[in-house]
Protein backbone atom coordinates (compact mmCIF):
# COMPACT_ATOMS: atom_id res chain seq x y z
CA UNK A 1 -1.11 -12.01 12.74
CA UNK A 2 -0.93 -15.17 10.82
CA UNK A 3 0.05 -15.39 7.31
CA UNK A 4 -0.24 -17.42 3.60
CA UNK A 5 1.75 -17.91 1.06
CA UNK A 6 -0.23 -17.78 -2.69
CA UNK A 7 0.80 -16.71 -6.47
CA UNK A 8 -0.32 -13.36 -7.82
CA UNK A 9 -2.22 -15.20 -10.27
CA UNK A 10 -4.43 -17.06 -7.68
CA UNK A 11 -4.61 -13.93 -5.31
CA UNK A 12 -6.22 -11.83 -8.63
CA UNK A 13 -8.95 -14.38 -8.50
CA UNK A 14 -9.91 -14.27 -5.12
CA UNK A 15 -10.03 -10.44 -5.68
CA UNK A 16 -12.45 -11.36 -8.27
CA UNK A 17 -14.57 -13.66 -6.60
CA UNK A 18 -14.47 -11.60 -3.55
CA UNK A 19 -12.72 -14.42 -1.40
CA UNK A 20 -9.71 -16.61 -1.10
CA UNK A 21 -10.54 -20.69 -1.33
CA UNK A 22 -6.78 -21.36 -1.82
CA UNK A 23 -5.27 -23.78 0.67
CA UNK A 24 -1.63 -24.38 -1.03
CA UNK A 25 0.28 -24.69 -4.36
CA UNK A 26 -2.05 -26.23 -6.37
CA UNK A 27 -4.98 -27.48 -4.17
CA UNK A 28 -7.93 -25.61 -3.00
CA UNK A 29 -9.74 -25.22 0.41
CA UNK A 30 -12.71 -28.11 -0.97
CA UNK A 31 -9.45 -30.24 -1.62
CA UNK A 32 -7.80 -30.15 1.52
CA UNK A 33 -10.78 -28.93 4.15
CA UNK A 34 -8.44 -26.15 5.68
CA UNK A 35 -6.50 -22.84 4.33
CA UNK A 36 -2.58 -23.59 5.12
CA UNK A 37 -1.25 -20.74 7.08
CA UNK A 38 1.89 -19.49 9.12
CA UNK A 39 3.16 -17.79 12.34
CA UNK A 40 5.68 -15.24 11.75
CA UNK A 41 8.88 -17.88 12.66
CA UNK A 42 6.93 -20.42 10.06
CA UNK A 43 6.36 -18.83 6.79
CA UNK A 44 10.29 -18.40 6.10
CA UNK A 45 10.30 -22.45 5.82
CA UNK A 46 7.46 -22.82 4.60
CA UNK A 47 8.53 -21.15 1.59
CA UNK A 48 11.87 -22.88 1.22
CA UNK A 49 10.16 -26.17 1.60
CA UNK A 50 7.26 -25.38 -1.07
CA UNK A 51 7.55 -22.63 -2.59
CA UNK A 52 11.35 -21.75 -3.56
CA UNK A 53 10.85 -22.25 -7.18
CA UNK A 54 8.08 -20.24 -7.20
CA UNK A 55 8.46 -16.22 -8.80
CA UNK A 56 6.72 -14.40 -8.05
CA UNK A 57 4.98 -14.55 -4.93
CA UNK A 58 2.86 -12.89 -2.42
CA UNK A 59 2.80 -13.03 1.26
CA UNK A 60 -1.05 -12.38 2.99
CA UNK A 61 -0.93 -10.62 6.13
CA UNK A 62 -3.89 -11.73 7.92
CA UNK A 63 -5.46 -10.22 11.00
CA UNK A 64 -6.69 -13.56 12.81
CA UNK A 65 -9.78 -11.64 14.39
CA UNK A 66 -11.14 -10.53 11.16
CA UNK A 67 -11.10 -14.33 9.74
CA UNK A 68 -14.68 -15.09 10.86
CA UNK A 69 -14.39 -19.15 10.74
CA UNK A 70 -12.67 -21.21 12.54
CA UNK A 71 -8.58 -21.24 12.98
CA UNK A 72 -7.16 -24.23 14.43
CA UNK A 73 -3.31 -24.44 15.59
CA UNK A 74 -2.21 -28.31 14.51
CA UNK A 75 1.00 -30.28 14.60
CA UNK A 76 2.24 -31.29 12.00
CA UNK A 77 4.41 -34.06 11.60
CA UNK A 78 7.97 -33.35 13.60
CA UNK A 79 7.68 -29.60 12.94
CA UNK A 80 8.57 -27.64 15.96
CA UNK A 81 5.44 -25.69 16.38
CA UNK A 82 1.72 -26.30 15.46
CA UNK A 83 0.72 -24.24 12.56
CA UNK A 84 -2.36 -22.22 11.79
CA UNK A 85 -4.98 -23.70 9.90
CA UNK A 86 -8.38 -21.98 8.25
CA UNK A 87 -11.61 -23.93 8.30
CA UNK A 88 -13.50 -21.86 5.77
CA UNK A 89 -12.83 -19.74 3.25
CA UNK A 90 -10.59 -16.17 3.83
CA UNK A 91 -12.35 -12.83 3.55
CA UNK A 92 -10.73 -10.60 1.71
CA UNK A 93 -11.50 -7.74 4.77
CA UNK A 94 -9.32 -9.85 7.18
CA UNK A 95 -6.25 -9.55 4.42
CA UNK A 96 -4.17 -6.36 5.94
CA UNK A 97 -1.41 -7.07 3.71
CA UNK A 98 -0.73 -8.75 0.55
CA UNK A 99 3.18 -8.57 -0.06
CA UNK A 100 5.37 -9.45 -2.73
CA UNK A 101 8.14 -11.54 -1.83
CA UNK A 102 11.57 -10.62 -3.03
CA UNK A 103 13.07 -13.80 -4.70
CA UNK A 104 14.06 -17.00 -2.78
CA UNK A 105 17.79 -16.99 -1.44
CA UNK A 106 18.87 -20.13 -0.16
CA UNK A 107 19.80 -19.70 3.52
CA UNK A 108 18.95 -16.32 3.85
């Protein structure tokens, strides 16, 4: 299971258009070439890095074998592990999840 962080509002157009192009806050998979995901350990971080100011938000649950394009594990700067990266867009079908996050508590 990998996972991605995205705002309700940007989740309710993928359900629209039937898939999910967002990479990150703000930027787009034809922006950045990849979809920014997480391991399990990750995503807490991830969120207090980025995405602490940000209410609400959702947490995908995605089932790696139902992504149908390529996922590529990359380092990233000095981060301790390489994190998961999409190379094409996410079907909706590999999303087992879509949570919403309770708010952001510092150093929980």
């Amino acid at each position: 299971m990998i996972y991605h962080l995205t705002e309700p509002e940007r989740w309710a157009r993928s359900l629209a258009e039937g898939v999910h192009t967002g990479s990150s806050r703000d930027l787009e998979l034809e922006d950045e070439g990849f979809i920014h995901c997480s391991t399990a350990e990750q995503w807490p971080v991830v969120r207090g890095l980025f995405y602490a100011d940000v209410e609400p938000l959702l947490l995908l649950h995605i089932d790696e074998s139902r992504v149908g394009c390529e996922v590529v594990y990359e380092q990233l700067g000095d981060a301790p592990a390489a994190f998961p990266h999409l190379y094409g867009p996410l079907p909706l079908s590999a999303v087992v999840e879509a949570e919403l996050l309770p708010p952001f508590e510092p150093g929980v």
